[in-house]
PDB file of N, CA and C in Angstrom:
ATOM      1  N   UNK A   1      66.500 -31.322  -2.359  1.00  0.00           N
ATOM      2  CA  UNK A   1      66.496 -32.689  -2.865  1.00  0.00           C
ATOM      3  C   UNK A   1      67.331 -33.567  -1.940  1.00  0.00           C
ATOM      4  N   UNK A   2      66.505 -34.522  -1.469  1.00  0.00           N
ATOM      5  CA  UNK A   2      67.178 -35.723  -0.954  1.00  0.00           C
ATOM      6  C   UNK A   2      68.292 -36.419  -1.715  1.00  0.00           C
ATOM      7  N   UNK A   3      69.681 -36.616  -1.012  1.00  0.00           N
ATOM      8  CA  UNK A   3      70.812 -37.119  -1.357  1.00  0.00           C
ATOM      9  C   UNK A   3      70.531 -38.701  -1.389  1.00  0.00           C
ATOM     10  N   UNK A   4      70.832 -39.333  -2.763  1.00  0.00           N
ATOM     11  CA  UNK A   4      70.375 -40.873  -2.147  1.00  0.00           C
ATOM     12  C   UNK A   4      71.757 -41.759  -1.340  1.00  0.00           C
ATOM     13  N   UNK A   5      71.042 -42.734  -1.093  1.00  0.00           N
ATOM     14  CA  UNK A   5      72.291 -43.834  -0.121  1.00  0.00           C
ATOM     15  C   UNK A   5      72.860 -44.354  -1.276  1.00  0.00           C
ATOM     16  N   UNK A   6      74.149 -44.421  -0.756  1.00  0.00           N
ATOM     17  CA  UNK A   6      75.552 -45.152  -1.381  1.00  0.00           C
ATOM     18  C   UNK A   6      75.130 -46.852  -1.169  1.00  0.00           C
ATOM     19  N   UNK A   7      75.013 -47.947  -2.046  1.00  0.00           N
ATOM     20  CA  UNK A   7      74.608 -49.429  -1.461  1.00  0.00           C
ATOM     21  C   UNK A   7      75.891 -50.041  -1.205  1.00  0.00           C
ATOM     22  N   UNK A   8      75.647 -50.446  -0.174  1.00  0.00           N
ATOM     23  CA  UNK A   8      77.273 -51.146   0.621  1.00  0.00           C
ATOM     24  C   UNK A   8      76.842 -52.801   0.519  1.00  0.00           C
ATOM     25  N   UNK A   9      77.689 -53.877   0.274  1.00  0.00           N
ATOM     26  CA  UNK A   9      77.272 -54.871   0.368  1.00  0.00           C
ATOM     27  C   UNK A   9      77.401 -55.332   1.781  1.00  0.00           C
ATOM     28  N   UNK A  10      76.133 -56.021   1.917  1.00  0.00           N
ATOM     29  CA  UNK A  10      76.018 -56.651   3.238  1.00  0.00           C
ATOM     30  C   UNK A  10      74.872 -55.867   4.643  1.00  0.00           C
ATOM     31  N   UNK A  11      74.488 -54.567   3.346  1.00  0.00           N
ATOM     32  CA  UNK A  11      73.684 -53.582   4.277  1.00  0.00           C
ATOM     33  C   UNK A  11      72.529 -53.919   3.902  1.00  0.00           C
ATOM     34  N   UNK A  12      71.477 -53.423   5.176  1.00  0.00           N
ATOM     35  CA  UNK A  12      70.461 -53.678   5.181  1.00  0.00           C
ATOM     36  C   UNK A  12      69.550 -52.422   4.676  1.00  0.00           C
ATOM     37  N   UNK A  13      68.607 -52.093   4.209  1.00  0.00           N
ATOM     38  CA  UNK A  13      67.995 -50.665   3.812  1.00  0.00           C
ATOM     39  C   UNK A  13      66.172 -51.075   3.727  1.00  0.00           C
ATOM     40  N   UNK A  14      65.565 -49.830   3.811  1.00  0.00           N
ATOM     41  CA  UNK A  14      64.189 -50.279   3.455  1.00  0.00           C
ATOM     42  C   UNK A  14      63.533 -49.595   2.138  1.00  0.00           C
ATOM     43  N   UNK A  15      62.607 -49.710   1.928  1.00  0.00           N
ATOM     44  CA  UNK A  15      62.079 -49.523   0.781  1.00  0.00           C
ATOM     45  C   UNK A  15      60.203 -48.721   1.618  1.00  0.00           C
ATOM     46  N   UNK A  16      60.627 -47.476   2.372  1.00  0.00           N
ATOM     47  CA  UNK A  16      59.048 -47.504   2.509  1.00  0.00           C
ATOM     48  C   UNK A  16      57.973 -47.619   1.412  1.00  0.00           C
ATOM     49  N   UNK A  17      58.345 -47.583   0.262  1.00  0.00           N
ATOM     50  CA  UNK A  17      57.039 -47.573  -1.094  1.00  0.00           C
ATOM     51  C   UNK A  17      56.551 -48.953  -1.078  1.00  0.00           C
ATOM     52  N   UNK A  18      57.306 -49.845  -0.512  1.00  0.00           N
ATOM     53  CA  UNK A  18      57.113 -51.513  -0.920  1.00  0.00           C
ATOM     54  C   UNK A  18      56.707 -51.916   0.966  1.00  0.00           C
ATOM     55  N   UNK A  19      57.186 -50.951   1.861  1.00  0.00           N
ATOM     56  CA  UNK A  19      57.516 -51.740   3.621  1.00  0.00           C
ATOM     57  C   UNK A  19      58.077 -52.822   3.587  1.00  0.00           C
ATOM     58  N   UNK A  20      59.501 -52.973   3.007  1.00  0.00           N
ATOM     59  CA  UNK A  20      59.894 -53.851   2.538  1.00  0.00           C
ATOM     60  C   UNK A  20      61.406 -53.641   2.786  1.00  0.00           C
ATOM     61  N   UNK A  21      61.973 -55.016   3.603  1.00  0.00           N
ATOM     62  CA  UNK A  21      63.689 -54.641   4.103  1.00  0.00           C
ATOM     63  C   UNK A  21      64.252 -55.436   3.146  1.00  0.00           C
ATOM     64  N   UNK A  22      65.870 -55.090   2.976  1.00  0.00           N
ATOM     65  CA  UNK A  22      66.557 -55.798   1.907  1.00  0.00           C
ATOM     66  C   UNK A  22      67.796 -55.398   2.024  1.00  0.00           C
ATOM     67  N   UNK A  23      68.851 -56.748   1.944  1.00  0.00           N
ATOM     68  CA  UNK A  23      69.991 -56.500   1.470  1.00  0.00           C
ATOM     69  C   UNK A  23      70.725 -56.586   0.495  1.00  0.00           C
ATOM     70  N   UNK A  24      71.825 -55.484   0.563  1.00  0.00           N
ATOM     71  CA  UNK A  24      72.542 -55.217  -1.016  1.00  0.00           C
ATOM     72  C   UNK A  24      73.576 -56.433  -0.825  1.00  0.00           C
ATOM     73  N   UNK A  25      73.236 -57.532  -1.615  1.00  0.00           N
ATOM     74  CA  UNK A  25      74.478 -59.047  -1.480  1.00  0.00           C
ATOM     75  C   UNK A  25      75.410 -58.637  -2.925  1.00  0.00           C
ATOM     76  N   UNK A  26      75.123 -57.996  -3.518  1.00  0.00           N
ATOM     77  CA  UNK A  26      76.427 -57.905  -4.446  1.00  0.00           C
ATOM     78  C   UNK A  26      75.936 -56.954  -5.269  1.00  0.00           C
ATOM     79  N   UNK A  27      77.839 -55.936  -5.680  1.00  0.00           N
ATOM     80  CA  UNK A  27      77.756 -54.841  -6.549  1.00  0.00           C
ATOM     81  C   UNK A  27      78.573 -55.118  -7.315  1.00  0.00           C
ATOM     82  N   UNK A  28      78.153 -54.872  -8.464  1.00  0.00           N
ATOM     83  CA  UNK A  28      79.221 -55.096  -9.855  1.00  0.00           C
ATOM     84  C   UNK A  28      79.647 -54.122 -10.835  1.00  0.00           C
ATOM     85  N   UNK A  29      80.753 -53.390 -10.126  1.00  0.00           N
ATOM     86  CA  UNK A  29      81.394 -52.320 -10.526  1.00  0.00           C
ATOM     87  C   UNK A  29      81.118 -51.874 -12.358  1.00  0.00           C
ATOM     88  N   UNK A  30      81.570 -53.306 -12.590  1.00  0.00           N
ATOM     89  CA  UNK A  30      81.755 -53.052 -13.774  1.00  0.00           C
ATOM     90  C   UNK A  30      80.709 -53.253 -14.965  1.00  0.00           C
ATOM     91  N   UNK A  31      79.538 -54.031 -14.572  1.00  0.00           N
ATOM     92  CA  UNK A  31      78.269 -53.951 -15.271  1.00  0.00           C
ATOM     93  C   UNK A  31      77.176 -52.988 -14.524  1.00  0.00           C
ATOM     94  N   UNK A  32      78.009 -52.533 -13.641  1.00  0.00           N
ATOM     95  CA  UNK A  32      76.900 -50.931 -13.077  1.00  0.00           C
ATOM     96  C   UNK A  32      75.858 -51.703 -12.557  1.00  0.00           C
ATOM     97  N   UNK A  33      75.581 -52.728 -11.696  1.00  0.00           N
ATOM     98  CA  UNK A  33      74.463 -53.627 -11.392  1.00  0.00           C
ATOM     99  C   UNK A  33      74.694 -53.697  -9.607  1.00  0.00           C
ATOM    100  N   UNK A  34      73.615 -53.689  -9.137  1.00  0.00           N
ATOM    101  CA  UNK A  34      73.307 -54.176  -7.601  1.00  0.00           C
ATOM    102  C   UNK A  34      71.941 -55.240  -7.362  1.00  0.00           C
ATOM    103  N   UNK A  35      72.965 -56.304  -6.961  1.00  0.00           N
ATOM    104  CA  UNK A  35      72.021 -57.266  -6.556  1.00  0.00           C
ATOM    105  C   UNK A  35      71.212 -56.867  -5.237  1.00  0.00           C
ATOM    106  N   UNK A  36      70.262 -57.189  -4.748  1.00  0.00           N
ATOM    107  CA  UNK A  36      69.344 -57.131  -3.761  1.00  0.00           C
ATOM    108  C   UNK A  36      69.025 -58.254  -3.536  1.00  0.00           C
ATOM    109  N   UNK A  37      68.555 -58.572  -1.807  1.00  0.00           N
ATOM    110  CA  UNK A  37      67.542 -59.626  -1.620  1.00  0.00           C
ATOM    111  C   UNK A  37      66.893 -59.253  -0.586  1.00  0.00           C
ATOM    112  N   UNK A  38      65.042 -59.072  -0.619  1.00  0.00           N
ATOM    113  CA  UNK A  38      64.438 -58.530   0.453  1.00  0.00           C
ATOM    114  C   UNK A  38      63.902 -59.884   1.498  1.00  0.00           C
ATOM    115  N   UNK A  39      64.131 -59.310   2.422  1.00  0.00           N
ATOM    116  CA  UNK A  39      63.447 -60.461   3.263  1.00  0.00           C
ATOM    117  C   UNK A  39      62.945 -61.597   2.837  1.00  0.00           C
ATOM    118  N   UNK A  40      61.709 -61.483   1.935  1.00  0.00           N
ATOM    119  CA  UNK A  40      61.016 -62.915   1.969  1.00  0.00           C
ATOM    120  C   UNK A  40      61.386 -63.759   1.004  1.00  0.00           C
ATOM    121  N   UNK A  41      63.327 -63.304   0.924  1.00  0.00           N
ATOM    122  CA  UNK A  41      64.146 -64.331   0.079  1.00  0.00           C
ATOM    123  C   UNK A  41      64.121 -63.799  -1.517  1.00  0.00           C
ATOM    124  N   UNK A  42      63.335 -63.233  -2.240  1.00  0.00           N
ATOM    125  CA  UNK A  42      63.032 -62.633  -3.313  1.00  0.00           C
ATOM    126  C   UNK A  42      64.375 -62.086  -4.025  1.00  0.00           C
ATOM    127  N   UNK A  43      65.172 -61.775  -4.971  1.00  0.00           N
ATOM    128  CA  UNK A  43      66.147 -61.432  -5.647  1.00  0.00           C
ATOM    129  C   UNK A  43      65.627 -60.881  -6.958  1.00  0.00           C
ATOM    130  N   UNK A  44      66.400 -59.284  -6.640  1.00  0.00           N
ATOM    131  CA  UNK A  44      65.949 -58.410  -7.509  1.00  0.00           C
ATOM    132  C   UNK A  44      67.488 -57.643  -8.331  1.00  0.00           C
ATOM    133  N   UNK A  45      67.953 -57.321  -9.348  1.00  0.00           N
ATOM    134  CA  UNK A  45      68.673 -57.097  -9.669  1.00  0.00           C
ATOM    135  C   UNK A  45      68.548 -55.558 -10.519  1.00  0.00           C
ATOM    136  N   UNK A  46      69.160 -54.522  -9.421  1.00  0.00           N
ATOM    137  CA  UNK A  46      68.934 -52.960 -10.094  1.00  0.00           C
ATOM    138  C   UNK A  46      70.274 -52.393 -10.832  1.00  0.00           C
ATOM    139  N   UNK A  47      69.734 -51.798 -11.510  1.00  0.00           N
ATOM    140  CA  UNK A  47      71.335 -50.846 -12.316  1.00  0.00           C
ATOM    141  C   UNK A  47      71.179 -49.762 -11.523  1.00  0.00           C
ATOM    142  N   UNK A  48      72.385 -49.059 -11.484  1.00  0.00           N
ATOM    143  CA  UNK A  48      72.398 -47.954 -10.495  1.00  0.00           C
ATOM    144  C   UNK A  48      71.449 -46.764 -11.312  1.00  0.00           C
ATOM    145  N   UNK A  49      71.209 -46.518 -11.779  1.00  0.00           N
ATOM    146  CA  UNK A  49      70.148 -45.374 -12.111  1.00  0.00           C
ATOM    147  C   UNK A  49      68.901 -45.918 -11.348  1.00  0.00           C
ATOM    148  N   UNK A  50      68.694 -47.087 -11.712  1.00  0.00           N
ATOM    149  CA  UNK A  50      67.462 -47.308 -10.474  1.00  0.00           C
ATOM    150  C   UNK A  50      67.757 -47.406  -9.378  1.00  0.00           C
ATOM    151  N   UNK A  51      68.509 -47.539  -8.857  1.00  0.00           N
ATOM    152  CA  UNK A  51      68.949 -47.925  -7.378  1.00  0.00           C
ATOM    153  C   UNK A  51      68.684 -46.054  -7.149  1.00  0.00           C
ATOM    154  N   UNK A  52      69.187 -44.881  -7.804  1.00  0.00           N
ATOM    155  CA  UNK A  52      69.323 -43.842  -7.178  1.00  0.00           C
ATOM    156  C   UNK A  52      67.829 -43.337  -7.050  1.00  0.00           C
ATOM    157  N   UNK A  53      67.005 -43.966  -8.043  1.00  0.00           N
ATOM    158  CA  UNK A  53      65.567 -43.329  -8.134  1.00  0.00           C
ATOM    159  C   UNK A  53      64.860 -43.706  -6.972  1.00  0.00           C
ATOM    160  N   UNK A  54      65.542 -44.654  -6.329  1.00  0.00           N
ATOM    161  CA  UNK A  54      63.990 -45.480  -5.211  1.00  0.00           C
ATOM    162  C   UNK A  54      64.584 -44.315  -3.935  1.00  0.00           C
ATOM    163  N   UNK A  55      63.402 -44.642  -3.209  1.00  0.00           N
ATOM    164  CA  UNK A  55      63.263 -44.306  -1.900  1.00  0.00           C
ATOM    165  C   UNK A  55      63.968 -44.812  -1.392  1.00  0.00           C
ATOM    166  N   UNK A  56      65.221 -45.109  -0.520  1.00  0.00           N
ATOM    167  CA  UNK A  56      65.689 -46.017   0.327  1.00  0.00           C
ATOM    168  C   UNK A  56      66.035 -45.542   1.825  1.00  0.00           C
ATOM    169  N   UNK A  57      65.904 -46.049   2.872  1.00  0.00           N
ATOM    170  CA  UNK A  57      66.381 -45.286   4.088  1.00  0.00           C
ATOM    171  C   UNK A  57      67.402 -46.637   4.271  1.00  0.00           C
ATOM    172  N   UNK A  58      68.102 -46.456   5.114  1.00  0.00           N
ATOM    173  CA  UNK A  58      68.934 -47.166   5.687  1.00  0.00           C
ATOM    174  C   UNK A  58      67.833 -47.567   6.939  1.00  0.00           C
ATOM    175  N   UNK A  59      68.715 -49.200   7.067  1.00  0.00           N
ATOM    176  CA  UNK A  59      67.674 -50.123   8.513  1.00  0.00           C
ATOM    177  C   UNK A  59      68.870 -51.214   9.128  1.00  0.00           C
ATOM    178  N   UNK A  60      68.221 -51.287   9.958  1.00  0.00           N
ATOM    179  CA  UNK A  60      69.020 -52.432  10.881  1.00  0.00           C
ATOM    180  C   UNK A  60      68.577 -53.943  10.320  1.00  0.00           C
ATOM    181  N   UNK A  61      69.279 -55.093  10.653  1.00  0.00           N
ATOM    182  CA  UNK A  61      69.581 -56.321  10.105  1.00  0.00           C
ATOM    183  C   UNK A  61      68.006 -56.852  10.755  1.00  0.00           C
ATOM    184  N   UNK A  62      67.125 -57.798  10.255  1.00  0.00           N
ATOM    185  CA  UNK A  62      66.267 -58.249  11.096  1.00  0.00           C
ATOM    186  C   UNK A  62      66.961 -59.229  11.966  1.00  0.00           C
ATOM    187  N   UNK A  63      65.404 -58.763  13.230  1.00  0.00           N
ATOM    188  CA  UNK A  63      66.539 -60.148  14.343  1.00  0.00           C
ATOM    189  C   UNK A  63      66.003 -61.362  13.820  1.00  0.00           C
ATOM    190  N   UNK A  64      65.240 -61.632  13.112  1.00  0.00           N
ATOM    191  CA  UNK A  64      65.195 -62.640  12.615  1.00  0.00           C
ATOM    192  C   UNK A  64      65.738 -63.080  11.022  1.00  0.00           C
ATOM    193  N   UNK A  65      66.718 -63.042  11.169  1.00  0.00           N
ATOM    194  CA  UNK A  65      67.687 -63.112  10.156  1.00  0.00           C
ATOM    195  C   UNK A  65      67.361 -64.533   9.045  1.00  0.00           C
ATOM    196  N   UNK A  66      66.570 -65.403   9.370  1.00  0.00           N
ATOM    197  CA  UNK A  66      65.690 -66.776   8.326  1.00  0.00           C
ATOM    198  C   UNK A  66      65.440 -66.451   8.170  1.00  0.00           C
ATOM    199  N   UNK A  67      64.323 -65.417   7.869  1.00  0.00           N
ATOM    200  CA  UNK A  67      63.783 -64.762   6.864  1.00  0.00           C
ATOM    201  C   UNK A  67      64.249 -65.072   5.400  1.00  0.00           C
ATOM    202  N   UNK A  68      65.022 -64.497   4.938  1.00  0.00           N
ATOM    203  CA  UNK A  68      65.264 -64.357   3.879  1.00  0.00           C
ATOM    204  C   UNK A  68      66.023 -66.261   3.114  1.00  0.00           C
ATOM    205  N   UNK A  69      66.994 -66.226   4.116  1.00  0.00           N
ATOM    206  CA  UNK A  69      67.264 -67.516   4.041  1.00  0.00           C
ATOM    207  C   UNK A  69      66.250 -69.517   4.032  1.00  0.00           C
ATOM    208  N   UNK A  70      65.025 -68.871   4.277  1.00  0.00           N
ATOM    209  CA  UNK A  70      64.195 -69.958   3.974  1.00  0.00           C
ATOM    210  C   UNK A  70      64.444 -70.865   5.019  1.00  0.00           C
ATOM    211  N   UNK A  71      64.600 -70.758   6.668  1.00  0.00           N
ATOM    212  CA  UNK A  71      64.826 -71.599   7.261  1.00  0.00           C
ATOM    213  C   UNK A  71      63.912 -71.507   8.442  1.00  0.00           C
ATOM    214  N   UNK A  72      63.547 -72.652   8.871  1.00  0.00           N
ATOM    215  CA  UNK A  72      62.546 -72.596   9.579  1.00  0.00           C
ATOM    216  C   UNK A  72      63.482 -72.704  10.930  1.00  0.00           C
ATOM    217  N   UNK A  73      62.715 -71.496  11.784  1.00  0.00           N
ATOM    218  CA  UNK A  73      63.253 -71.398  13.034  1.00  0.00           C
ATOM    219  C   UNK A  73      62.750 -73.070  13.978  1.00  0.00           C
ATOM    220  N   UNK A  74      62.210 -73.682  13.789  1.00  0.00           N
ATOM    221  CA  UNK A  74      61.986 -74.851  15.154  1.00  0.00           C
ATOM    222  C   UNK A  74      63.124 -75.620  14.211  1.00  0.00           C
ATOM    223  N   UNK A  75      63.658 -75.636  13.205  1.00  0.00           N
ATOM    224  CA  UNK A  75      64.908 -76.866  12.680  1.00  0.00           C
ATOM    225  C   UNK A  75      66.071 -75.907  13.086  1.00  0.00           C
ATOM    226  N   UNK A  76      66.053 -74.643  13.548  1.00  0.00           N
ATOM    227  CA  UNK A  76      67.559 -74.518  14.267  1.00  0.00           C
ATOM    228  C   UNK A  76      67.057 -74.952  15.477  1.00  0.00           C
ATOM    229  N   UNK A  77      65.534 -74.870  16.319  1.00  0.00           N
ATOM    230  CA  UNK A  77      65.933 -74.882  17.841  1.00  0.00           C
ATOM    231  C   UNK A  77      65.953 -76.350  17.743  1.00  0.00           C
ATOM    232  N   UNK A  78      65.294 -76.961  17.143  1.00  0.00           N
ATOM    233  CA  UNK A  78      65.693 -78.665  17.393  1.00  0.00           C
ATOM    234  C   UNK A  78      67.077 -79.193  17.443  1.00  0.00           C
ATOM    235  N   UNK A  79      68.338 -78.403  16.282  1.00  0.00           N
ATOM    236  CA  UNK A  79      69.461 -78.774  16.466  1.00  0.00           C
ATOM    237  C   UNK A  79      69.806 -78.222  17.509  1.00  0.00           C
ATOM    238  N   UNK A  80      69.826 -77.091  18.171  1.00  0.00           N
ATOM    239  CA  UNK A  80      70.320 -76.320  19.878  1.00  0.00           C
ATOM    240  C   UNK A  80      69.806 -77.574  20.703  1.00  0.00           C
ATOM    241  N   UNK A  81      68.936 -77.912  20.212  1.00  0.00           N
ATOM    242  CA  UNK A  81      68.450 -79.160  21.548  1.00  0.00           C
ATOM    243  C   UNK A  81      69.334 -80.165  21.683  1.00  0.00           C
ATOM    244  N   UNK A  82      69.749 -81.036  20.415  1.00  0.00           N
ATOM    245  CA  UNK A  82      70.759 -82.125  20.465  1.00  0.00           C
ATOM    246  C   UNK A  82      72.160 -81.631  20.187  1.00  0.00           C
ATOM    247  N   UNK A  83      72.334 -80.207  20.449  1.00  0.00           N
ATOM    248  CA  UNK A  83      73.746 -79.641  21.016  1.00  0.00           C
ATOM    249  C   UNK A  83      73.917 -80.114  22.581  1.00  0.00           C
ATOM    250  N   UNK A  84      75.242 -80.726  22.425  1.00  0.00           N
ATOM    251  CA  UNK A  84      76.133 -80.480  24.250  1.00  0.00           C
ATOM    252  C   UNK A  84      75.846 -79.604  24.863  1.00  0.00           C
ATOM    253  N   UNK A  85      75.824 -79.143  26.100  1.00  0.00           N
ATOM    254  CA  UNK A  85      75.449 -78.120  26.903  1.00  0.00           C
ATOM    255  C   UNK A  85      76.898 -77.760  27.387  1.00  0.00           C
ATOM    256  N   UNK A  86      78.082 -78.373  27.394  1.00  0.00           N
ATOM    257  CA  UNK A  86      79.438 -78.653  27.552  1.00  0.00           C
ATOM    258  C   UNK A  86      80.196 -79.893  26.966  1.00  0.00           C
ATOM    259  N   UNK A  87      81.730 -79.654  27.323  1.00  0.00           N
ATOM    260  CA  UNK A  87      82.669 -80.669  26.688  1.00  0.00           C
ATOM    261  C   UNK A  87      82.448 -81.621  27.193  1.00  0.00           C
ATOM    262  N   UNK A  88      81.957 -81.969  28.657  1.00  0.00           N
ATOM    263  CA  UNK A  88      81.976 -82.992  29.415  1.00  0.00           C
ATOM    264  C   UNK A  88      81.251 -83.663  28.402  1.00  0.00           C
ATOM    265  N   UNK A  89      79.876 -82.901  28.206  1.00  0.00           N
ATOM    266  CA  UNK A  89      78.422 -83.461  27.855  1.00  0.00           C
ATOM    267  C   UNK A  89      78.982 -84.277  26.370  1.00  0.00           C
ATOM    268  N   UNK A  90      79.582 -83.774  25.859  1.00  0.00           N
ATOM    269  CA  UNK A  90      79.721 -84.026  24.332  1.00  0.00           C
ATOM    270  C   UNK A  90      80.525 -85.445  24.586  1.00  0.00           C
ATOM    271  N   UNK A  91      81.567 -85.063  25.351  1.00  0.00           N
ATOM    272  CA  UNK A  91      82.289 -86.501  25.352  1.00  0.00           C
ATOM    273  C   UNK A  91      82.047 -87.651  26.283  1.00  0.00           C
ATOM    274  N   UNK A  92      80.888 -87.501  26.886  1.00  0.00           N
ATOM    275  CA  UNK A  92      79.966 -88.642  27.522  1.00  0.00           C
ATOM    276  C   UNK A  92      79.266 -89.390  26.275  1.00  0.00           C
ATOM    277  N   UNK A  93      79.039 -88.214  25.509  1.00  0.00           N
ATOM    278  CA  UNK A  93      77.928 -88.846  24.187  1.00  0.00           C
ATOM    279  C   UNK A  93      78.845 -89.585  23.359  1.00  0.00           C
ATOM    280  N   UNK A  94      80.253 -89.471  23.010  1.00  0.00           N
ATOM    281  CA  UNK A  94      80.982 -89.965  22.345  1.00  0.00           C
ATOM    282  C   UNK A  94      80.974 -91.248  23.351  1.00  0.00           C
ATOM    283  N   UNK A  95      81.586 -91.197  24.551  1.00  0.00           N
ATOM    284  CA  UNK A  95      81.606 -92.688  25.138  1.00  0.00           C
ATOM    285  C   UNK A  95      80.911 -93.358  24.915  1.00  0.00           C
ATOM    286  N   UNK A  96      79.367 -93.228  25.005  1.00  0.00           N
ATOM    287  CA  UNK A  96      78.388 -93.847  24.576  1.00  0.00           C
ATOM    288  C   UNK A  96      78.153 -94.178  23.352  1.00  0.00           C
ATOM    289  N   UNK A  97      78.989 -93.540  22.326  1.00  0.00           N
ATOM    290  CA  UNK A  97      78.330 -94.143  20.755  1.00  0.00           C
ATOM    291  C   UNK A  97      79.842 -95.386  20.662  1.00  0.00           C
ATOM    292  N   UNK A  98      80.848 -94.804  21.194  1.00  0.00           N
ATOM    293  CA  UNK A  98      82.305 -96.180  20.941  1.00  0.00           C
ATOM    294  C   UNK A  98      81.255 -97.201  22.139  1.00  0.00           C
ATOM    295  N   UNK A  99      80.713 -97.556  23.304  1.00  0.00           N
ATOM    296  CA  UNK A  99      80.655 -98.248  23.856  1.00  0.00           C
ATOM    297  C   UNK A  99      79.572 -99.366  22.999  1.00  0.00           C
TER     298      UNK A  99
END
């Protein structure tokens, strides 16, 4: 018999029955409860008897970490765009908004 995983908060794990990644965002010692959230933002809330029944492997963080968070990748690269490229850069832009 397979030993199941211990849920650590902040870890990532998969679910092959679902192909489905997810992290454990909060454990609550004392109502015996583990929050989950899988990738496509979804929030699921297990008691540890279920948590021991599932399949779980341990997984790495996606590199695309919006996922779950609901953020569209071109509204971070648009803000990288009207980021400074340096201090100079930044405080040219300031001269220009006092001038």
């Amino acid at each position: 018999m397979k030993r199941p995983i211990s849920p650590e908060r902040g870890q990532w794990y998969k679910r092959p029955d679902l192909n489905d990644l997810f992290e454990v965002v909060a454990i609550d010692d004392d109502e015996g409860t583990i929050e989950i959230q899988y990738f496509n933002g979804e929030i699921e809330e297990l008691d540890q008897a279920s948590w021991k029944q599932l399949e779980i492997i341990g997984a790495a963080a996606p590199e695309d970490w919006s996922g779950a968070l609901e953020v569209e990748s071109y509204a971070i690269n648009d803000r990288m765009k009207d980021s400074p490229a340096s201090l100079e850069d930044a405080l040219n832009r300031l001269d220009i908004i006092d001038n």
